[in-house]
N, C-alpha and C. Protein backbone atom coordinates (compact mmCIF):
# COMPACT_ATOMS: atom_id res chain seq x y z
N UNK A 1 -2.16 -20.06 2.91
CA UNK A 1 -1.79 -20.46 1.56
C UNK A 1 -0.68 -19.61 1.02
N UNK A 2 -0.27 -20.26 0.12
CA UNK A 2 1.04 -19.15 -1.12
C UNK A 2 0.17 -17.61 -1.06
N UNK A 3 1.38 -16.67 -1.05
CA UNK A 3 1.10 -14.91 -1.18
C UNK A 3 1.88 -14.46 -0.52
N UNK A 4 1.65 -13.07 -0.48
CA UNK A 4 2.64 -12.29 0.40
C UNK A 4 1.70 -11.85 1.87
N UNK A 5 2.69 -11.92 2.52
CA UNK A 5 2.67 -11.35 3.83
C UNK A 5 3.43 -10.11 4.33
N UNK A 6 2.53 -9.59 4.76
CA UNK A 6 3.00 -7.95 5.20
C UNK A 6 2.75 -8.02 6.86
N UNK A 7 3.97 -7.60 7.15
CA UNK A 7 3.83 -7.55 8.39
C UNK A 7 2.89 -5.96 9.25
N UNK A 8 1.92 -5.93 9.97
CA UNK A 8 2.01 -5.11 10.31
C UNK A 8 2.35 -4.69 12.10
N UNK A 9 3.22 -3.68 11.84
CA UNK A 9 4.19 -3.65 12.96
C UNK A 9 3.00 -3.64 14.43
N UNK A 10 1.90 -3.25 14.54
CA UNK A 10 1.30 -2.76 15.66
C UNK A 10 0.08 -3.78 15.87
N UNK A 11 0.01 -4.66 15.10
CA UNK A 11 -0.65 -6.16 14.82
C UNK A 11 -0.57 -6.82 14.12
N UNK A 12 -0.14 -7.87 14.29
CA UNK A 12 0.58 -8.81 12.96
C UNK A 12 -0.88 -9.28 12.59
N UNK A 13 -0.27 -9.40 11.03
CA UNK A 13 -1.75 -9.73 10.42
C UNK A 13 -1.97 -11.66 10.48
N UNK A 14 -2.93 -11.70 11.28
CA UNK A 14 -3.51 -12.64 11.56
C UNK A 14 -4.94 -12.71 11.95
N UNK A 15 -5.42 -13.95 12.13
CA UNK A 15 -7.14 -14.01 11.91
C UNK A 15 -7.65 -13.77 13.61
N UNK A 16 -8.55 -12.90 13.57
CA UNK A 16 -8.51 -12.20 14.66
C UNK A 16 -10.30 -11.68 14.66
N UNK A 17 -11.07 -11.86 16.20
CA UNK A 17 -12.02 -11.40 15.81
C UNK A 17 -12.03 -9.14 16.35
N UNK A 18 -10.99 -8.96 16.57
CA UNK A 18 -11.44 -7.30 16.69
C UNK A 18 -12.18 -6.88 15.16
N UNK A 19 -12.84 -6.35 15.25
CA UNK A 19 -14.07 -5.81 14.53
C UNK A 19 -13.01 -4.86 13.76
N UNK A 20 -12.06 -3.72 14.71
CA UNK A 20 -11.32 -2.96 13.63
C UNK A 20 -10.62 -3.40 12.87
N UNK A 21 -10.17 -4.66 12.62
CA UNK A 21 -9.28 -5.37 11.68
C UNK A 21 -9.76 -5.74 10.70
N UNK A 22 -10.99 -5.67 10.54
CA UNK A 22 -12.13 -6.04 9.68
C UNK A 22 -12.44 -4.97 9.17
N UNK A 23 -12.28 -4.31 8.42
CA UNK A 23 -12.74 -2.83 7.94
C UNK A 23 -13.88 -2.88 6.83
N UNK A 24 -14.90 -2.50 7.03
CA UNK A 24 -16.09 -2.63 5.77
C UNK A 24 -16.21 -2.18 4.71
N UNK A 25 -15.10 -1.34 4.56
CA UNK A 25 -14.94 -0.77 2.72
C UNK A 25 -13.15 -0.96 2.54
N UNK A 26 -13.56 -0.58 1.49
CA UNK A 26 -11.59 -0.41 0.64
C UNK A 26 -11.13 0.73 1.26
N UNK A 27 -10.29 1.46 1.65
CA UNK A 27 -9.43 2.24 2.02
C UNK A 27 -8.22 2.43 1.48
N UNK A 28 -7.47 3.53 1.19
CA UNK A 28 -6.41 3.60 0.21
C UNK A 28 -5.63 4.89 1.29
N UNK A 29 -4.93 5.19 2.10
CA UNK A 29 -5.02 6.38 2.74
C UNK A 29 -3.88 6.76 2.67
N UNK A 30 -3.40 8.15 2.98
CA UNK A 30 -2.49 9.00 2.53
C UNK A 30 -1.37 8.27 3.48
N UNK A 31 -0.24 8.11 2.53
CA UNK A 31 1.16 7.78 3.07
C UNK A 31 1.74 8.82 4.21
N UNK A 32 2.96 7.86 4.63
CA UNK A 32 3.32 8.90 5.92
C UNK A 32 4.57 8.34 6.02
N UNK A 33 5.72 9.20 6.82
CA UNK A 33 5.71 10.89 6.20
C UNK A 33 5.18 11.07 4.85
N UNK A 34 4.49 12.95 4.30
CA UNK A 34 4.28 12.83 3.36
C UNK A 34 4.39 14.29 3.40
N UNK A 35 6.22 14.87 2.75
CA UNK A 35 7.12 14.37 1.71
C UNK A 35 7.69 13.51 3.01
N UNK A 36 8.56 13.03 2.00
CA UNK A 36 9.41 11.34 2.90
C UNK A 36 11.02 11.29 2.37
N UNK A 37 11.89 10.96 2.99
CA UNK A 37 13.07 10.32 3.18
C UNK A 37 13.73 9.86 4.09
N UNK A 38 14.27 8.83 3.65
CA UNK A 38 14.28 8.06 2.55
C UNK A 38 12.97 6.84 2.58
N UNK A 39 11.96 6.94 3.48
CA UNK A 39 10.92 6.15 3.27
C UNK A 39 9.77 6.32 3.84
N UNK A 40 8.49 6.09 3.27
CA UNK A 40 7.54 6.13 3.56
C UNK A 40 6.45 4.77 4.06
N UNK A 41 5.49 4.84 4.76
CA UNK A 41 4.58 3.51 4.83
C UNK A 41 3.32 4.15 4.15
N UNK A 42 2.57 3.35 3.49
CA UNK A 42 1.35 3.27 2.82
C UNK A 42 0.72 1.97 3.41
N UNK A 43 -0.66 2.56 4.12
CA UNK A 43 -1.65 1.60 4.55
C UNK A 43 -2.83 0.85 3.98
N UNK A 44 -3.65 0.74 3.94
CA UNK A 44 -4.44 0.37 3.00
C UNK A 44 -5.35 -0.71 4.13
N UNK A 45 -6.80 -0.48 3.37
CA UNK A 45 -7.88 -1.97 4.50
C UNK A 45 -8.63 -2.65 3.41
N UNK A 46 -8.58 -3.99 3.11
CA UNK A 46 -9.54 -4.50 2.48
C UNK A 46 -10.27 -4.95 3.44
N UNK A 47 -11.82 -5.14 3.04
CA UNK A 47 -12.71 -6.03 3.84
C UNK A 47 -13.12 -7.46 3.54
N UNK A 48 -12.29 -7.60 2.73
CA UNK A 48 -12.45 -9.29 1.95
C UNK A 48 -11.07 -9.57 1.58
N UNK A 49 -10.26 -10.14 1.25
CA UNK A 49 -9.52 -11.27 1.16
C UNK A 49 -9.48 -11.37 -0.56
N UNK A 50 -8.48 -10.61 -1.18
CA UNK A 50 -8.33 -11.25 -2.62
C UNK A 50 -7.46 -10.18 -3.49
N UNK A 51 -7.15 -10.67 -4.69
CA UNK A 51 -5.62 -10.15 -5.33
C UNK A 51 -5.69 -8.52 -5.31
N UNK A 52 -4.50 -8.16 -4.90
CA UNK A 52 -4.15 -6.83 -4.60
C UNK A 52 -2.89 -6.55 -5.60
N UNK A 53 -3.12 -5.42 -6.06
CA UNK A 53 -1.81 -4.79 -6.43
C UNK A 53 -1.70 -3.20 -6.71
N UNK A 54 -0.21 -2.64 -5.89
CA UNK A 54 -0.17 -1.77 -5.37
C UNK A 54 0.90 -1.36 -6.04
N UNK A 55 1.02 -0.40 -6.98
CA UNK A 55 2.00 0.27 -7.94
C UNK A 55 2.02 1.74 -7.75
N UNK A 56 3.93 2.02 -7.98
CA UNK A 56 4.11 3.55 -8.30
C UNK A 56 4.17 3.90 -9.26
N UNK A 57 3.99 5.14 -9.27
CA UNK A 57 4.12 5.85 -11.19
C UNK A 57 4.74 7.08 -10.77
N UNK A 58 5.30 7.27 -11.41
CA UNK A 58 6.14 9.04 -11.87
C UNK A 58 5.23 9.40 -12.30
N UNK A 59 5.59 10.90 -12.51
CA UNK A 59 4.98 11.86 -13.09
C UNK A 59 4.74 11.91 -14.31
N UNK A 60 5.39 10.63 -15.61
CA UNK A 60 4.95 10.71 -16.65
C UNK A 60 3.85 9.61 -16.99
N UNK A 61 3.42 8.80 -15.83
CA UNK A 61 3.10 8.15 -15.73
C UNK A 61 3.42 6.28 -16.13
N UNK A 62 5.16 6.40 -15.85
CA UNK A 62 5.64 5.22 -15.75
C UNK A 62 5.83 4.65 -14.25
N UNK A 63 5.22 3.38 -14.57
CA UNK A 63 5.58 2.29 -13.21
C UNK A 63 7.21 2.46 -12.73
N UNK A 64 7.43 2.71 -11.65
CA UNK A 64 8.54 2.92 -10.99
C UNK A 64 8.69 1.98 -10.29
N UNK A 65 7.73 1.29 -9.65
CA UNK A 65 7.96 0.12 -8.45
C UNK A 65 6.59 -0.94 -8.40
N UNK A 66 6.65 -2.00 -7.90
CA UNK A 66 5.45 -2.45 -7.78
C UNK A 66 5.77 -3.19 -6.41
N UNK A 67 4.89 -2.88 -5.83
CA UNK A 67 5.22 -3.46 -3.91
C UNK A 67 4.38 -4.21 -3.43
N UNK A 68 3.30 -4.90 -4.37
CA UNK A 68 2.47 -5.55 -4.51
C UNK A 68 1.90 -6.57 -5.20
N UNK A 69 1.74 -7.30 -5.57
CA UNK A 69 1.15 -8.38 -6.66
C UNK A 69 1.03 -9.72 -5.94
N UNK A 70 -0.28 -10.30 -5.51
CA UNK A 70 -0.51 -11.08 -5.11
C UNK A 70 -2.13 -11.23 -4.31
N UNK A 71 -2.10 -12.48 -3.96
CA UNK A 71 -3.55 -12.20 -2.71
C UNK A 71 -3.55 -12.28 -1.37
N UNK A 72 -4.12 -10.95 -0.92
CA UNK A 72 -3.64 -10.41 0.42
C UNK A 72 -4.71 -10.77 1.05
N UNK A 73 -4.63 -11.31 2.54
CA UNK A 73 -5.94 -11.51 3.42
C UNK A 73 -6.79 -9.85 3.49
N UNK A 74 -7.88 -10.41 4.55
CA UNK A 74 -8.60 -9.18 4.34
C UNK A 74 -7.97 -8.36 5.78
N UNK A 75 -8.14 -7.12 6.26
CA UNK A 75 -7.20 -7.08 7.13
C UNK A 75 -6.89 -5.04 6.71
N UNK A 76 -6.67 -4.87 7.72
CA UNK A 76 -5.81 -3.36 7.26
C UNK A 76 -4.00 -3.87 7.09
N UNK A 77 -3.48 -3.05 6.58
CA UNK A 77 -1.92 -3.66 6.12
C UNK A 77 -1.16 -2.42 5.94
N UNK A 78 -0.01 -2.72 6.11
CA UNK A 78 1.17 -1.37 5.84
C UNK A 78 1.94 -2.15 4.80
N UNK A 79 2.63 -1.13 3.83
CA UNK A 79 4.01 -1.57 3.45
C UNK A 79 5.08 -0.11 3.57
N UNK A 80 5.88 -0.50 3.83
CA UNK A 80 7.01 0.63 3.20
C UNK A 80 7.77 0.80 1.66
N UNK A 81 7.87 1.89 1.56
CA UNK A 81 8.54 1.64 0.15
C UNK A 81 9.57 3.06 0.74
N UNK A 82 10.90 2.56 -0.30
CA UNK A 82 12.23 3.42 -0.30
C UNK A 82 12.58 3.42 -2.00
N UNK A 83 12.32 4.43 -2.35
CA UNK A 83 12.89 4.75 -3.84
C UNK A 83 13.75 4.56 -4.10
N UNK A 84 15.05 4.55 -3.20
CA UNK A 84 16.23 4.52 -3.19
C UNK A 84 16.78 5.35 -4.49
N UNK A 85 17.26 4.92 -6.05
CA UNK A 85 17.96 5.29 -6.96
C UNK A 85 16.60 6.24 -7.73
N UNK A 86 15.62 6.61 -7.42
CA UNK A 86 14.68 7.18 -8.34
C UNK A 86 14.78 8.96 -8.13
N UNK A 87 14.95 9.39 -8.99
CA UNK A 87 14.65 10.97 -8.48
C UNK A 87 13.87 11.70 -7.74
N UNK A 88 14.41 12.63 -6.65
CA UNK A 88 12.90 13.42 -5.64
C UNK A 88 11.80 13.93 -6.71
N UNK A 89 10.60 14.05 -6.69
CA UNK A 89 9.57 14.71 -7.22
C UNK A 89 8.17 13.98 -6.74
N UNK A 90 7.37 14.26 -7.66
CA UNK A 90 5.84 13.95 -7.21
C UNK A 90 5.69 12.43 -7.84
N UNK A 91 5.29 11.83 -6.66
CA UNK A 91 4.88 10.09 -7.44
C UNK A 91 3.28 9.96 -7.20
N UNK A 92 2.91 8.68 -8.23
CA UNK A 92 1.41 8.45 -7.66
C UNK A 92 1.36 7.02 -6.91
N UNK A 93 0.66 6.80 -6.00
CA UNK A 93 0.56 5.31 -5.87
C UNK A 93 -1.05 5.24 -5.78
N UNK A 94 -1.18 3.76 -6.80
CA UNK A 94 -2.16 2.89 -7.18
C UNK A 94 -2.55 1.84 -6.90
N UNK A 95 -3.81 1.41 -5.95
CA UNK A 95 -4.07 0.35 -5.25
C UNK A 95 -5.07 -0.42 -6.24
N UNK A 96 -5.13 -1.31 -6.56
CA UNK A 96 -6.54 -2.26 -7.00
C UNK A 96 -6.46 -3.58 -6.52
N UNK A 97 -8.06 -3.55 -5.95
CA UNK A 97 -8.22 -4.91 -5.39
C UNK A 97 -9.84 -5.14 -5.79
N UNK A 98 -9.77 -6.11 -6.37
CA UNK A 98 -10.85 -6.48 -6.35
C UNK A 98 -11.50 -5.36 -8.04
N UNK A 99 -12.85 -4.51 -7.80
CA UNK A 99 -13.92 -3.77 -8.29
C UNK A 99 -12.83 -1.89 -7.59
N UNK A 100 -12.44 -2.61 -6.82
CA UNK A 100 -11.55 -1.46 -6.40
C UNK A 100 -10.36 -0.48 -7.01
N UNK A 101 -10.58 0.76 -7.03
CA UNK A 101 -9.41 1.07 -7.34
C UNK A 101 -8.96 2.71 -7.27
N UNK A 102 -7.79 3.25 -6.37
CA UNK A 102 -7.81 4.50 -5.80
C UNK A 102 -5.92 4.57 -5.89
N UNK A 103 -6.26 6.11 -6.14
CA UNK A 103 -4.91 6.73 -6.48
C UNK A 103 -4.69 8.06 -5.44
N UNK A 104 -3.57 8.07 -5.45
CA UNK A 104 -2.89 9.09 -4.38
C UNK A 104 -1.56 9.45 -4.77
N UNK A 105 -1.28 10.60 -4.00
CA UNK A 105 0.38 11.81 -4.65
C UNK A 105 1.25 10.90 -3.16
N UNK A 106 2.54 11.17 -3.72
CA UNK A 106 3.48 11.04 -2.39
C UNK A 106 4.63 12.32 -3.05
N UNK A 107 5.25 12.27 -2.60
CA UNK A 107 6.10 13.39 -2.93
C UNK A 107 7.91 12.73 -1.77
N UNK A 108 8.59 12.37 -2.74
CA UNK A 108 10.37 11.99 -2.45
C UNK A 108 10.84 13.38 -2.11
N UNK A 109 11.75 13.88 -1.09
CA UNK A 109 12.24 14.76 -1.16
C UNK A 109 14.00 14.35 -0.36
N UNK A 110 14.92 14.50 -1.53
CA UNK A 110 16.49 13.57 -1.31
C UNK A 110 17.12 15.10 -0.46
């Protein structure tokens, strides 16, 4: 159906019975590289299938990016993000899906 698709490079996300693709809780896990330039991947596992959205914030706590908004299968998933024009320092990124919802530091270093 309509959404976004994320490719992931080491298994494309598709319906599949491996058990690890299926992950039984939410997962939010530390980006990599982490500090990063000019880009980082952020992974993430839902175990169900439904609207995701995955936002950055600065340090004052303004949205900087949003690399997410939509409904994502269930599935582990990567995205990359590149700040490109934003200043090096400490960012947060914010996952919610579902009842879900988990925060983490990345750190830009230009």
């Amino acid at each position: 159906g309509a959404g976004i698709f994320i490719e992931n490079e080491a298994n494309p996300t598709n319906v599949t019975d491996d058990p690890a693709q299926f992950p039984g809780t939410y997962t939010l896990h530390q980006n990599y590289p982490n500090p990063f330039n000019p880009e980082t991947t952020i992974e993430f596992a839902l175990p169900q299938a439904g609207h995701v959205t995955l936002v950055i914030y600065n340090i004052l706590g303004q949205k900087v990016a949003t690399l997410i908004d939509g409904k994502i299968s269930a599935g582990i998933h990567k995205v990359q993000w590149q700040p490109r024009d934003l200043p090096s320092g400490l960012y947060f990124y914010h996952i919610q899906a579902g009842e879900f919802q988990q925060t983490r530091k990345l750190t830009f270093l230009k």
